[in-house]
Protein backbone atom coordinates (compact mmCIF):
# COMPACT_ATOMS: atom_id res chain seq x y z
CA UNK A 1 42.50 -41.32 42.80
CA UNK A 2 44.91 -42.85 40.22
CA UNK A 3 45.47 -41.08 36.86
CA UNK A 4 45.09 -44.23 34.14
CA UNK A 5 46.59 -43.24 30.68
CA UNK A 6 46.04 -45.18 27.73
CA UNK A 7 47.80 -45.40 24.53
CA UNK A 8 47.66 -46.39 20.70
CA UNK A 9 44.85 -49.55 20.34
CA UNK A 10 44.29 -49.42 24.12
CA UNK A 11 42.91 -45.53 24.23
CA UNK A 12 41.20 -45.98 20.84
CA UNK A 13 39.30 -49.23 22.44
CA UNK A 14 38.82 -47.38 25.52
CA UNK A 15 37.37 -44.39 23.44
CA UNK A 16 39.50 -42.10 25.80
CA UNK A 17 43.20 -41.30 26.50
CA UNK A 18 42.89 -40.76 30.11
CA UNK A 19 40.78 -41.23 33.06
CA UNK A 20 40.64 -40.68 37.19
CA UNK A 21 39.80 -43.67 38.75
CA UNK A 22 38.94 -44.53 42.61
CA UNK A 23 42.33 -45.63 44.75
CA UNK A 24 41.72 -48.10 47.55
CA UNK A 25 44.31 -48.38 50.11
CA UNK A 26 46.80 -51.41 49.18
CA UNK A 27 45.61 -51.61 45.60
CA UNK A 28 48.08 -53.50 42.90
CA UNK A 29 48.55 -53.14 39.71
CA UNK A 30 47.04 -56.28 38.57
CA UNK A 31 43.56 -54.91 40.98
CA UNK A 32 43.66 -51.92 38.68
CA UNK A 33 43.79 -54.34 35.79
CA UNK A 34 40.78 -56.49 36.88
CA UNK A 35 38.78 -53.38 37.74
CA UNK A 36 39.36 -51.78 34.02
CA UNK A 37 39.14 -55.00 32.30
CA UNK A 38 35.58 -55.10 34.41
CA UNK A 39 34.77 -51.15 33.13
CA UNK A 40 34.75 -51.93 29.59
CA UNK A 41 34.22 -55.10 27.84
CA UNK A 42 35.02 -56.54 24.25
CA UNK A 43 38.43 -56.00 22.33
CA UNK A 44 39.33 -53.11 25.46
CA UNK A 45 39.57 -56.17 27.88
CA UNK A 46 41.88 -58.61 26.24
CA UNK A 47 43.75 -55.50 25.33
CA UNK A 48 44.44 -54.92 28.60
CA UNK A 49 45.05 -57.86 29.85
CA UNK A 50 48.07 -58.34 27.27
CA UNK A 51 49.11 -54.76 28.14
CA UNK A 52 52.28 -53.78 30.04
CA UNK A 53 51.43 -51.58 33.02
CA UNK A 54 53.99 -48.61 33.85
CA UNK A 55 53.77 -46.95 37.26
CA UNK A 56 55.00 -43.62 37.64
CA UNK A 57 56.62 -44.34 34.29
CA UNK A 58 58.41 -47.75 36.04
CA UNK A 59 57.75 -51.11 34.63
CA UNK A 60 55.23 -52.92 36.72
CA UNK A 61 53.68 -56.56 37.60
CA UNK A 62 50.60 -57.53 38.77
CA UNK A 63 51.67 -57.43 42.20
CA UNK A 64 53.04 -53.91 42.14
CA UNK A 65 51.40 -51.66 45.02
CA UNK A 66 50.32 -48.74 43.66
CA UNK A 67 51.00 -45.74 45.58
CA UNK A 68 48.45 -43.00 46.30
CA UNK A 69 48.23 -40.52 43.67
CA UNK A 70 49.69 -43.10 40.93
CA UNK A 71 50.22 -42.59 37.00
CA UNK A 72 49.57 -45.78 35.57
CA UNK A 73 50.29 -45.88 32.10
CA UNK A 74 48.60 -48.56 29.90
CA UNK A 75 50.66 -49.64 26.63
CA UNK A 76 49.81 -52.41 24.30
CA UNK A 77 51.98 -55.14 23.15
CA UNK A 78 54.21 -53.41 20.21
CA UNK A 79 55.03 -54.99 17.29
CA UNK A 80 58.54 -54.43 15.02
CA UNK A 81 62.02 -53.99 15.36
């Protein structure tokens, strides 16, 4: 399983912080993506398809393995300064 968090616009589209998901052996990141974009539709999949993706709180690409077990925190774009 990997443990997907959400935050700010992303959990409130999602209509959940948090969620278990299925692992499959040699997933990436930018699998995970696809799959959640697939879960949910509307303003929760161009939300995360602009998000960044942290794994096990490290800054990850589309091509990141994720490991068994993974955190994968999901954190829309921020705006300000």
């Amino acid at each position: 399983m990997v443990e997907v968090r959400y935050f700010a616009s992303v959990a409130e589209a999602a209509g959940v912080s948090a969620e278990q998901l299925p692992y499959e052996d040699g997933m990436t990141a930018g699998q995970l993506r696809s799959q959640l974009a697939e879960n949910r539709k509307g303003e929760f999949s161009r939300l995360v398809g602009i998000s960044a993706l942290l794994v096990n709180g490290v800054s990850a690409d589309d091509v990141t393995p994720l490991p068994t077990g993974a955190r994968v925190d999901v954190l829309p774009p921020f705006a300000g300064g």
